[in-house]
Protein backbone atom coordinates (compact mmCIF):
# COMPACT_ATOMS: atom_id res chain seq x y z
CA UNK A 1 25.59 1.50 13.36
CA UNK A 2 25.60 4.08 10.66
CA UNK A 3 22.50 4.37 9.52
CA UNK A 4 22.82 6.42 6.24
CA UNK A 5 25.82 3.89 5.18
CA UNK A 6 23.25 1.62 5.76
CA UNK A 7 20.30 3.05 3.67
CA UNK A 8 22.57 3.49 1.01
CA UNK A 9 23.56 -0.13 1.19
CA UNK A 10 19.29 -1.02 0.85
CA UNK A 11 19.39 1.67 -1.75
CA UNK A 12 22.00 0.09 -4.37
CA UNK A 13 20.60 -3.76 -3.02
CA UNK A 14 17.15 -3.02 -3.95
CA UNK A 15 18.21 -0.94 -7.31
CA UNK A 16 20.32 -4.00 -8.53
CA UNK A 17 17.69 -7.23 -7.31
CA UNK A 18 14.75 -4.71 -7.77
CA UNK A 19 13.35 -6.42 -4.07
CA UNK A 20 10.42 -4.22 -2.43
CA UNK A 21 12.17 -2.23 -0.23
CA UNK A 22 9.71 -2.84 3.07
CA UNK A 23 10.96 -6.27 2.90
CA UNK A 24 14.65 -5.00 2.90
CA UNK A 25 14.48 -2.32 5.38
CA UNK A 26 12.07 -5.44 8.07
CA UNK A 27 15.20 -7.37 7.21
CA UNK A 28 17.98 -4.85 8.41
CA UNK A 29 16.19 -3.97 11.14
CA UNK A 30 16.01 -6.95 12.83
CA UNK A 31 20.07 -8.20 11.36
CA UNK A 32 21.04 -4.83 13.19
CA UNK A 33 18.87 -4.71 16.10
CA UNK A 34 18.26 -0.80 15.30
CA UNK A 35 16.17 0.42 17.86
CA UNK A 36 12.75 2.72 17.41
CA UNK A 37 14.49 5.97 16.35
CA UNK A 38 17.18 4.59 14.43
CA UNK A 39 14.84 2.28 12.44
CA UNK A 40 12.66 4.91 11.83
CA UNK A 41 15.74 6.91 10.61
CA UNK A 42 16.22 4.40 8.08
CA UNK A 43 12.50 3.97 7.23
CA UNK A 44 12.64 8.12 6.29
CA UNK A 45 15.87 7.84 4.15
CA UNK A 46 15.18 4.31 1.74
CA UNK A 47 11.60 4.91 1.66
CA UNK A 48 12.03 8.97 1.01
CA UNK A 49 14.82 8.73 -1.56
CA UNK A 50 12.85 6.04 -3.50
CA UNK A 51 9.51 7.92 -3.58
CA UNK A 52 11.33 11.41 -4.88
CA UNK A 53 13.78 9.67 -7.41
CA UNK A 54 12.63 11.24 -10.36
CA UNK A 55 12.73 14.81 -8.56
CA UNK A 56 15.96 14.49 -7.08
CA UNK A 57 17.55 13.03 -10.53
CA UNK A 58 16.42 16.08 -11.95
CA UNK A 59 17.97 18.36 -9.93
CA UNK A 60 21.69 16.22 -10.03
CA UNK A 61 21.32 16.41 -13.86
CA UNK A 62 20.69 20.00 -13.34
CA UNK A 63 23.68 20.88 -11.17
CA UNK A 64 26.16 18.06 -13.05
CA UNK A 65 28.44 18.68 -15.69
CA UNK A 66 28.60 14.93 -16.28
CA UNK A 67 25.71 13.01 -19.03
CA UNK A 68 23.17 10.95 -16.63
CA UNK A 69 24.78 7.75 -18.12
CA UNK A 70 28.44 8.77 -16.72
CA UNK A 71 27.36 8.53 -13.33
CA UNK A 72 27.79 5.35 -11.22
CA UNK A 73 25.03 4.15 -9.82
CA UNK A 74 26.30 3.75 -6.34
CA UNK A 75 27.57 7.46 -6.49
CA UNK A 76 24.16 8.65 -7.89
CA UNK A 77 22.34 6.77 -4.88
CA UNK A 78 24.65 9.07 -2.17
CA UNK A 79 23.74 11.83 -3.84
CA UNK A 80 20.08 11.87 -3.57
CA UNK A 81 20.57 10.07 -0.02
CA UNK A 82 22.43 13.77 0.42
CA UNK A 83 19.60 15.89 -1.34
CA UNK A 84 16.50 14.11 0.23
CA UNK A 85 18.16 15.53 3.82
CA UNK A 86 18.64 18.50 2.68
CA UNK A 87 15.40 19.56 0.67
CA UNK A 88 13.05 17.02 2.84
CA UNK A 89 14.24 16.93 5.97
CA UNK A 90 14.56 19.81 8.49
CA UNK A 91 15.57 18.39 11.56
CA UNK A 92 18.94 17.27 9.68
CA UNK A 93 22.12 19.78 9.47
CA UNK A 94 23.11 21.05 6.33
CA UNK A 95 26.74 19.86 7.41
CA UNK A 96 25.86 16.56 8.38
CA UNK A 97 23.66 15.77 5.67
CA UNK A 98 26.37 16.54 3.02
CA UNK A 99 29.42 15.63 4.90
CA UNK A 100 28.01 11.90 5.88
CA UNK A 101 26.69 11.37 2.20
CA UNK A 102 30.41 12.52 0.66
CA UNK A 103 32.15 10.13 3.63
CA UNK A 104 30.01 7.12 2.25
CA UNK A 105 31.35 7.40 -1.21
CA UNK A 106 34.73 5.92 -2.95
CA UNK A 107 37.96 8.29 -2.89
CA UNK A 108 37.35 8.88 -6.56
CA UNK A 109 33.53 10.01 -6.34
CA UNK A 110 33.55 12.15 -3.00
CA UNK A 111 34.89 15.28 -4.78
CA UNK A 112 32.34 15.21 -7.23
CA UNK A 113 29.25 14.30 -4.89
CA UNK A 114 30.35 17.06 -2.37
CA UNK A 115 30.47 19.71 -5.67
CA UNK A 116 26.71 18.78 -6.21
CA UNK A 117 25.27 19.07 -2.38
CA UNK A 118 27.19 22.08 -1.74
CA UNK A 119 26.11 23.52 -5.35
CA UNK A 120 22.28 22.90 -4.14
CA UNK A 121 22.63 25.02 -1.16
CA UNK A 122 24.04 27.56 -3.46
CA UNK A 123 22.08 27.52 -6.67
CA UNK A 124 18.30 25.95 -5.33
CA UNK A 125 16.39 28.73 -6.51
CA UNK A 126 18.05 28.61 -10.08
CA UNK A 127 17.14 25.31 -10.89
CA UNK A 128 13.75 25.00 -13.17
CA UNK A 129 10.96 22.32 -13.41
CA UNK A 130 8.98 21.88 -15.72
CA UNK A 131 6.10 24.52 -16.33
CA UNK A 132 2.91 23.58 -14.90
CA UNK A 133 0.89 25.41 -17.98
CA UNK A 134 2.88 24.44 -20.90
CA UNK A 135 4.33 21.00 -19.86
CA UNK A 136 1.68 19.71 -17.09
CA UNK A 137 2.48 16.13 -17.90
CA UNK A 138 6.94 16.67 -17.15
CA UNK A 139 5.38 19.50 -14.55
CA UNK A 140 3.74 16.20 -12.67
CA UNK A 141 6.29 13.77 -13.25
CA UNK A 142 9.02 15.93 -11.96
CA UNK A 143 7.50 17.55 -9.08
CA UNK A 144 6.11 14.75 -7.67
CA UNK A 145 8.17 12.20 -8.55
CA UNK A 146 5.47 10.01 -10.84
CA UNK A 147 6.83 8.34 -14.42
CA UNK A 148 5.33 10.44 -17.38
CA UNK A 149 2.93 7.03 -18.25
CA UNK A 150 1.81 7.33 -15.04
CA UNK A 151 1.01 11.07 -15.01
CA UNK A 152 -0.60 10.69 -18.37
CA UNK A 153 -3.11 7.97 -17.25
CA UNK A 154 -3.80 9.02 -13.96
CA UNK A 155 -4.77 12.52 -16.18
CA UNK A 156 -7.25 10.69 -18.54
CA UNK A 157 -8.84 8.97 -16.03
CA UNK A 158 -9.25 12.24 -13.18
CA UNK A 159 -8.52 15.31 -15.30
CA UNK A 160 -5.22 17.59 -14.42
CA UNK A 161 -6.65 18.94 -10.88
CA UNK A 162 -7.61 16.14 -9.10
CA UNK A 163 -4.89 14.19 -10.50
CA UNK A 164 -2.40 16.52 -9.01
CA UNK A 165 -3.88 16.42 -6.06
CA UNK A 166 -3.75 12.48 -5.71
CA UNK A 167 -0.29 11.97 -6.70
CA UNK A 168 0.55 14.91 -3.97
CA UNK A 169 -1.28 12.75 -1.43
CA UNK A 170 0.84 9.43 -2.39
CA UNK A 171 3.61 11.00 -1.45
CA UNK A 172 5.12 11.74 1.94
CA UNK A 173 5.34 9.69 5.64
CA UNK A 174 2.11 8.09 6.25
CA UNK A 175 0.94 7.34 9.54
CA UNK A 176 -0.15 3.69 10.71
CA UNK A 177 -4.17 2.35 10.58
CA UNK A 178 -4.61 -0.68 12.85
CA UNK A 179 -7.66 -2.78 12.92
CA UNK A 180 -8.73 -3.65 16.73
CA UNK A 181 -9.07 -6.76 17.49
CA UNK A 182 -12.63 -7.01 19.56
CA UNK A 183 -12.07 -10.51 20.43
CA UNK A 184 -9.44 -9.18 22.53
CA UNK A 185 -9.94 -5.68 23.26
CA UNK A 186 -12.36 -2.82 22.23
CA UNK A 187 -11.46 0.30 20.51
CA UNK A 188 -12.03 2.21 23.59
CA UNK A 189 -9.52 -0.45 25.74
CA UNK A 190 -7.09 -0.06 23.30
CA UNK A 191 -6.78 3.44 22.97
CA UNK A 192 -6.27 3.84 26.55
CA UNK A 193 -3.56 1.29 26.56
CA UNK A 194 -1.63 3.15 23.85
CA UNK A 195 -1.96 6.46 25.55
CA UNK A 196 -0.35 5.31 28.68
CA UNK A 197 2.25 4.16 26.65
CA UNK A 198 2.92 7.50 24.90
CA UNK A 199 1.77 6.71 21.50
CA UNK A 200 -0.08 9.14 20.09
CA UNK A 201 -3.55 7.29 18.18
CA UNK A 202 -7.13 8.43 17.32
CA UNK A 203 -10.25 6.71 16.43
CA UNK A 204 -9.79 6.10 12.42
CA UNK A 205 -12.02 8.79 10.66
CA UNK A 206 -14.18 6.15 8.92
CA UNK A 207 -13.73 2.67 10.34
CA UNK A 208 -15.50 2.30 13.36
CA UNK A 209 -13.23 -0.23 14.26
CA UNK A 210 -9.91 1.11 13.29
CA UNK A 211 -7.39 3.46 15.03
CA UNK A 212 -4.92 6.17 13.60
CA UNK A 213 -1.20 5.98 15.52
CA UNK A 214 1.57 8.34 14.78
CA UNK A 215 5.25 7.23 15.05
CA UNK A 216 5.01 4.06 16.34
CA UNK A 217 5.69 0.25 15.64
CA UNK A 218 4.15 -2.57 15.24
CA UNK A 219 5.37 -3.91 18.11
CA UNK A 220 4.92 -1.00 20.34
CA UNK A 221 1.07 -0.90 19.54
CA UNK A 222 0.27 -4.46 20.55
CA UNK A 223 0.40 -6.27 17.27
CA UNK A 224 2.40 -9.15 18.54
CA UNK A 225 0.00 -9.72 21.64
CA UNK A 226 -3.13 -9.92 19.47
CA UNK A 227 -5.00 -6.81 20.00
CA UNK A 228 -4.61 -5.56 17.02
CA UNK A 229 -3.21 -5.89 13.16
CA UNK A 230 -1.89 -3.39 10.41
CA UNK A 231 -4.41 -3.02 8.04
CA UNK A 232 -5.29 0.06 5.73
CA UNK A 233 -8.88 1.71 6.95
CA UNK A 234 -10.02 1.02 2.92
CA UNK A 235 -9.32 -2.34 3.27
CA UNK A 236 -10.89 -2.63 6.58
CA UNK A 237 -14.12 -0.65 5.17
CA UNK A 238 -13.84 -3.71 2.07
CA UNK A 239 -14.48 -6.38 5.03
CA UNK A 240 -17.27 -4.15 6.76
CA UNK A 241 -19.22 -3.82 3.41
CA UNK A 242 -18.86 -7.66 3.47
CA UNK A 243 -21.31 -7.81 6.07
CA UNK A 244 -20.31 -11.27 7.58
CA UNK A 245 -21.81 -12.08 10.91
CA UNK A 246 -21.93 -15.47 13.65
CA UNK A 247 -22.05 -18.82 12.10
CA UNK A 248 -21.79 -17.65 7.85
CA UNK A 249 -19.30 -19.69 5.82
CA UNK A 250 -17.32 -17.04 4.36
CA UNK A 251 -14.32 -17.97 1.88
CA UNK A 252 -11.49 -15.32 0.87
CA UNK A 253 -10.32 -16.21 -2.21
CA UNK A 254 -7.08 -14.21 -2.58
CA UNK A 255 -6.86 -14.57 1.47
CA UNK A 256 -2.85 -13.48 1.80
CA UNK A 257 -2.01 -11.71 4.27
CA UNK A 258 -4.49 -12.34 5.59
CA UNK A 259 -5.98 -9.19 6.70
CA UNK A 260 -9.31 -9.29 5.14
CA UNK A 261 -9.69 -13.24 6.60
CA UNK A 262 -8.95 -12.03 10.15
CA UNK A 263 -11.20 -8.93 10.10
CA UNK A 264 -13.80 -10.80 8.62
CA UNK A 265 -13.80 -13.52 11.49
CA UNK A 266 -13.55 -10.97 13.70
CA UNK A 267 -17.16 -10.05 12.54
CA UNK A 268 -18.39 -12.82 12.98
CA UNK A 269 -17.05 -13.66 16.40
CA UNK A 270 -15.11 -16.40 16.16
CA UNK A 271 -18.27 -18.60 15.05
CA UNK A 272 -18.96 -20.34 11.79
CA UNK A 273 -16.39 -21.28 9.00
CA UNK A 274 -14.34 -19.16 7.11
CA UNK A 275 -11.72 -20.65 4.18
CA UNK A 276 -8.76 -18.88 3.09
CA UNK A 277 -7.06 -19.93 -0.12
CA UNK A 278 -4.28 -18.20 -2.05
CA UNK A 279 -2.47 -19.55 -5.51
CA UNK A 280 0.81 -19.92 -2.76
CA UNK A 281 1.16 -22.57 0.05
CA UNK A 282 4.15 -20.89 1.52
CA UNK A 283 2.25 -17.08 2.35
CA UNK A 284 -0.33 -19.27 3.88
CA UNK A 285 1.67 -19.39 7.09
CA UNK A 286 1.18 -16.10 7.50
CA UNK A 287 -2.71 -16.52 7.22
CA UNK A 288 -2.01 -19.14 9.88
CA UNK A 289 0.35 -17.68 12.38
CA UNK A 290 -1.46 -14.36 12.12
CA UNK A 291 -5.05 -16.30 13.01
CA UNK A 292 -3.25 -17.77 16.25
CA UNK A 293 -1.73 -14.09 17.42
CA UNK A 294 -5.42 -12.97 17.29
CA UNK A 295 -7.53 -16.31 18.68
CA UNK A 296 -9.03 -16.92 15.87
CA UNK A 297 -9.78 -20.77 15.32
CA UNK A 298 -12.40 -20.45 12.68
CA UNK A 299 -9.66 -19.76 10.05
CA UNK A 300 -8.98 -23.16 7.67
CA UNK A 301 -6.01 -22.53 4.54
CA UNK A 302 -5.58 -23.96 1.73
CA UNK A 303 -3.73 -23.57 -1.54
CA UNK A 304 -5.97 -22.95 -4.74
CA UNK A 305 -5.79 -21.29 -7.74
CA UNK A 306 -8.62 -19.19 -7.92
CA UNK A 307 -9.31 -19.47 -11.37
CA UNK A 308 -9.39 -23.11 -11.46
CA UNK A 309 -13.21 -24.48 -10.14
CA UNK A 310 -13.81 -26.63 -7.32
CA UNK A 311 -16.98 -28.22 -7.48
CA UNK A 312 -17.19 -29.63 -4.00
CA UNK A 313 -17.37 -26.20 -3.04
CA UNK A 314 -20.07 -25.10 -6.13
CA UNK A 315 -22.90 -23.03 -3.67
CA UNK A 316 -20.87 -23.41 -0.09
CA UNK A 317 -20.69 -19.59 1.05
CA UNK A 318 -23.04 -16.98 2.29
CA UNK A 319 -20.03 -14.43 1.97
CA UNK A 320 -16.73 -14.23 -0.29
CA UNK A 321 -14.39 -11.87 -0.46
CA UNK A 322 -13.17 -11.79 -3.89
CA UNK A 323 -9.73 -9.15 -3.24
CA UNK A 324 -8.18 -9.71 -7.08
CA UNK A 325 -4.65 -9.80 -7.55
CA UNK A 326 -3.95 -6.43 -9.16
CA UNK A 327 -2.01 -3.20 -10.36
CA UNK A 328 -1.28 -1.18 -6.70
CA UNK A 329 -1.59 1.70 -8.36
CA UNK A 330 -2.97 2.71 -5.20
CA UNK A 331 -0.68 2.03 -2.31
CA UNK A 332 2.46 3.32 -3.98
CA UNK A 333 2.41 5.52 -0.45
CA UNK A 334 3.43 2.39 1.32
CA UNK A 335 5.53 0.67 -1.97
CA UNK A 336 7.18 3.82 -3.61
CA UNK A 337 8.56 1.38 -6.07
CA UNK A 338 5.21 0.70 -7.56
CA UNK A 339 5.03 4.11 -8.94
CA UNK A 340 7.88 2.90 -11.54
CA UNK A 341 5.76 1.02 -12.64
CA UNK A 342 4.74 1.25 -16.69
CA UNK A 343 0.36 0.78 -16.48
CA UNK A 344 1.01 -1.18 -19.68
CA UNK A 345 2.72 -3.88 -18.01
CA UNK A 346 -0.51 -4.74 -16.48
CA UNK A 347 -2.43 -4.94 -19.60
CA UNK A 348 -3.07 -8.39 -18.73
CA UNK A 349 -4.60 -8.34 -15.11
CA UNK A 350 -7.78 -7.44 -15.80
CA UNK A 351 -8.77 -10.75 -17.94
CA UNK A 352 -6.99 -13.01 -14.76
CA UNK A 353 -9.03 -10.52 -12.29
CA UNK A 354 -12.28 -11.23 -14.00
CA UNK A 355 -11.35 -14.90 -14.64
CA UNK A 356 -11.52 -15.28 -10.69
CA UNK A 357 -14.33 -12.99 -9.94
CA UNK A 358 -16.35 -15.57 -12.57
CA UNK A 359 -15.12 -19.06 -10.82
CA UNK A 360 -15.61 -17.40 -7.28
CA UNK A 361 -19.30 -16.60 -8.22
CA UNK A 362 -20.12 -20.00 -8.52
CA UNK A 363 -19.85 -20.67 -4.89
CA UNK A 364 -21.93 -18.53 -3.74
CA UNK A 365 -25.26 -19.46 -2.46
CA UNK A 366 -28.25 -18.13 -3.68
CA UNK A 367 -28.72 -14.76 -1.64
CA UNK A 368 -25.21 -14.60 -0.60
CA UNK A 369 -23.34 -11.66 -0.90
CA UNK A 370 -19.69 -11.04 -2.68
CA UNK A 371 -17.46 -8.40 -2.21
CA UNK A 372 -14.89 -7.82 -5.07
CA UNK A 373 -11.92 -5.24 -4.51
CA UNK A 374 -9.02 -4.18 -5.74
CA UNK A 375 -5.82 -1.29 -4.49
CA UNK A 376 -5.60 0.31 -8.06
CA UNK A 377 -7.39 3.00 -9.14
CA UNK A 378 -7.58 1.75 -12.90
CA UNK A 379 -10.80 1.69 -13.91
CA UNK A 380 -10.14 -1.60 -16.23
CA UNK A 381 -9.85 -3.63 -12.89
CA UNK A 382 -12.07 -1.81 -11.28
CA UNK A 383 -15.77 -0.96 -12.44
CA UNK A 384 -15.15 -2.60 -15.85
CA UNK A 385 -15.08 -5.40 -14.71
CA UNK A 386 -17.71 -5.18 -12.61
CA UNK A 387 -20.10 -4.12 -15.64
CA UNK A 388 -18.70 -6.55 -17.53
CA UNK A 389 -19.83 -9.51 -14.65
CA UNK A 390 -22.88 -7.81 -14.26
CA UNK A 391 -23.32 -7.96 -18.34
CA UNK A 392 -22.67 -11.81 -18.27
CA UNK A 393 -24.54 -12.96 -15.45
CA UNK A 394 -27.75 -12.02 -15.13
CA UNK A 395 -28.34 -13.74 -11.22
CA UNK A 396 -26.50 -11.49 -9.99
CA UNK A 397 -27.05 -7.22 -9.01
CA UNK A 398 -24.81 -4.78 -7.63
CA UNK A 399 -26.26 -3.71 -3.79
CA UNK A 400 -25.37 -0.03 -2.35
CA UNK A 401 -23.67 0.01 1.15
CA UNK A 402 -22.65 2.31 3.72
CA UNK A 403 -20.29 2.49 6.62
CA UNK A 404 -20.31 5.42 8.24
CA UNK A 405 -19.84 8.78 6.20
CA UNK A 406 -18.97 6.48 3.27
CA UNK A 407 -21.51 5.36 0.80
CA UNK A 408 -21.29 3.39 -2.38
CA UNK A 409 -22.30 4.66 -5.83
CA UNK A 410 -24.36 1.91 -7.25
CA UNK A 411 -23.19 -0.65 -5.22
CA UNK A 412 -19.67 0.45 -5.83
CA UNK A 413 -17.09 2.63 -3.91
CA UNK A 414 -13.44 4.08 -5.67
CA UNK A 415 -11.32 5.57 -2.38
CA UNK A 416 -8.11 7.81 -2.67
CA UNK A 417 -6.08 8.76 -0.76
CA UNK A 418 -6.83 13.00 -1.18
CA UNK A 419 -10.60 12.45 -0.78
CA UNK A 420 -10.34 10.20 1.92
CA UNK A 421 -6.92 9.77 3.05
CA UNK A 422 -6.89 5.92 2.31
CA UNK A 423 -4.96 3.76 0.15
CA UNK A 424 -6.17 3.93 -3.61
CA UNK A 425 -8.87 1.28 -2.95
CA UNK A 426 -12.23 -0.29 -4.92
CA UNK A 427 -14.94 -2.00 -3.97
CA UNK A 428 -18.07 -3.62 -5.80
CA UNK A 429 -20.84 -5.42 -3.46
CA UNK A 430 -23.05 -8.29 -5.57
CA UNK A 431 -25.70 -10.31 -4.67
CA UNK A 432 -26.35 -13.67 -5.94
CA UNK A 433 -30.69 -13.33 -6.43
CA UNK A 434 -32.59 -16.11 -4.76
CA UNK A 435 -33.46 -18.71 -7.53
């Protein structure tokens, strides 16, 4: 199997049917049986050409003689597959990283792609970006590959500096967080299982139940027997701040994956009830199949639209997680095509975020907690809504909470991925006051 032949195949597929390109890649993988270093090969290349588009495309349209608009899509694709080796990767040869990208390309194209790799290695430390002092908006969408509406927001919301330094963190290979799964295993027990398998992992820097592994799979950690599942150490902290323990009736309103239902029954040890809806039947399965892998039996699905009330549950929990459909303006580390995103296209989220976070309220008993959350960092999804619930509904208060090193402002808690090498993550914990 050629590999780069096929990245560039995932790279013009997801380009033309604009598909995620995780879902691509999990698919090749398994049609092409690739095995660990291959697939990871793969992983670096779609992944890594995606996430520094707008840096490489500068430096083609500074080395071509040919208008951006003149060159084919397909032929633009091997070219950055070619410049992301050579300017990203070390480990790859200079030869083989232009040689392979010119061999993937039509007759008619190869002299021209093999003019701009080879031109690179000549003329690298001619090419100029944008200056950081008089342009800092191109200066950030260039060098770290961000669309200027991006750049711009991110800006008014965190000033220049710390904006830079959280679109810096987004990019790059991210390691793997898995959440143990005690019912199984402890941290401890796991640990020393993936050790004697030669996996490097680490006890997660701020989930007490979450581990840190380096260049491994899903597979290889234990995922498939149980003892553990992927999940982010922001959204594991979300669950934690939950606080749900034996025998509550919990409900997860925006339940798929699943991840927050699982950890959350986790916590409470397999006993009481926990109900996971989501708007769409057919990603309940994976609530489902995922409960199974773990031993979890407390886990009941249904499909609901969480806007829409259900008065035969009116009062039913002690705990909800409320985790809003939203932005991901904060895991464009693990979806590099959500940084193309424009922020105006989700001008409408916030009134369908708050919309749910209203109907959830309502059942909630008197005393129970909810935890609403989000993976953006845009403060209209985020706190503003939260004031704006608070504003409106005057049984209910915003509760401080700590886990660990982490502590809430206020009852609420904005993670990045700089400050605390998470996902871009938020978190509000409410009360319902006894009536």
């Amino acid at each position: 199997m050629n590999v780069r032949k096929l990245a560039l195949d995932l790279l013009n597929k997801t380009e033309k049917a604009g598909q995620y390109s995780n879902i691509a890649i999990d698919n090749a993988i398994k049609a092409n049986s690739l095995d660990g270093k291959d697939s990871a090969f793969l992983c670096v290349l779609v992944y890594g050409v995606i996430e520094r588009r707008i840096t490489l495309d500068h430096i083609i349209n500074s080395l071509s003689s040919l208008p951006p608009s003149k060159i084919e899509s397909g032929t633009r694709n091997a070219i950055r597959l070619g410049l992301y080796q050579l300017i990203y990767l070390d480990k790859v040869p200079v030869h083989a990283a232009i040689n392979e990208s010119v061999e993937l390309c039509q007759k008619r194209s190869r002299g021209f792609v093999n003019a701009i790799l080879r031109g690179y290695t000549r003329k690298a430390d001619e090419i100029k970006f944008p200056d950081r002092e008089s342009s800092p908006i191109e200066y950030l969408s260039v060098t770290y590959s961000f669309p200027i509406a991006i750049c711009r927001r991110f800006c008014d919301i965190f000033g220049f500096d710390k904006c830079e330094k959280i679109l810096s963190s987004f990019s790059g290979e991210g390691g793997m967080t898995l959440r143990v799964n005690t019912l199984k295993n402890t941290r401890e027990e796991l640990l020393e299982s993936l050790a004697k398998k030669g996996i490097k992992a680490s006890p997660a820097p701020l989930s007490p139940c979450g581990i840190a592994v380096e260049h491994a799979s899903a597979e290889a950690v234990g995922v498939n027997e149980g003892l553990c599942f992927v999940q982010d150490e922001a959204s594991q902290l979300c669950v934690l701040a939950l606080g749900a323990k034996e025998g509550d009736r919990v409900l997860d309103i925006c339940a798929c994956p699943g991840s927050k239902s699982f950890g959350a029954a986790i916590e409470m040890s397999n006993c009481g009830e926990l109900r996971a809806f989501d708007l769409h039947e057919n990603k309940l399965s994976l609530v489902k199949s995922g409960a199974e892998r773990l031993g979890i039996s407390i886990i009941t699905t249904s499909a609901r639209d969480g806007r829409e009330f259900a008065p035969a549950i009116e009062g039913y929990a002690d705990k909800i997680i409320c985790d809003v459909p939203c932005s991901g303006f904060g895991v464009m580390a693990k979806k590099p095509e959500i940084r193309y995103k424009d922020p105006a296209e989700s001008a409408g989220l916030p009134q369908i975020q708050y919309d749910i976070l209203c109907n959830a309220s309502r059942y909630l008993k008197a005393g129970g907690t909810l935890i609403y959350s989000t993976c953006t960092l845009l403060p209209e999804e985020n706190q503003n809504n939260i004031e704006k619930f608070i504003a409106a509904h005057g049984d209910f208060e915003l509760c401080d909470f700590e886990i660990g090193n982490v502590k809430s402002n206020g009852g609420m808690l904005t993670l990045n991925p700089y400050d605390h090498g998470t996902d871009g993550f938020f978190i509000a914990k409410l009360r319902k006051e006894k009536q």
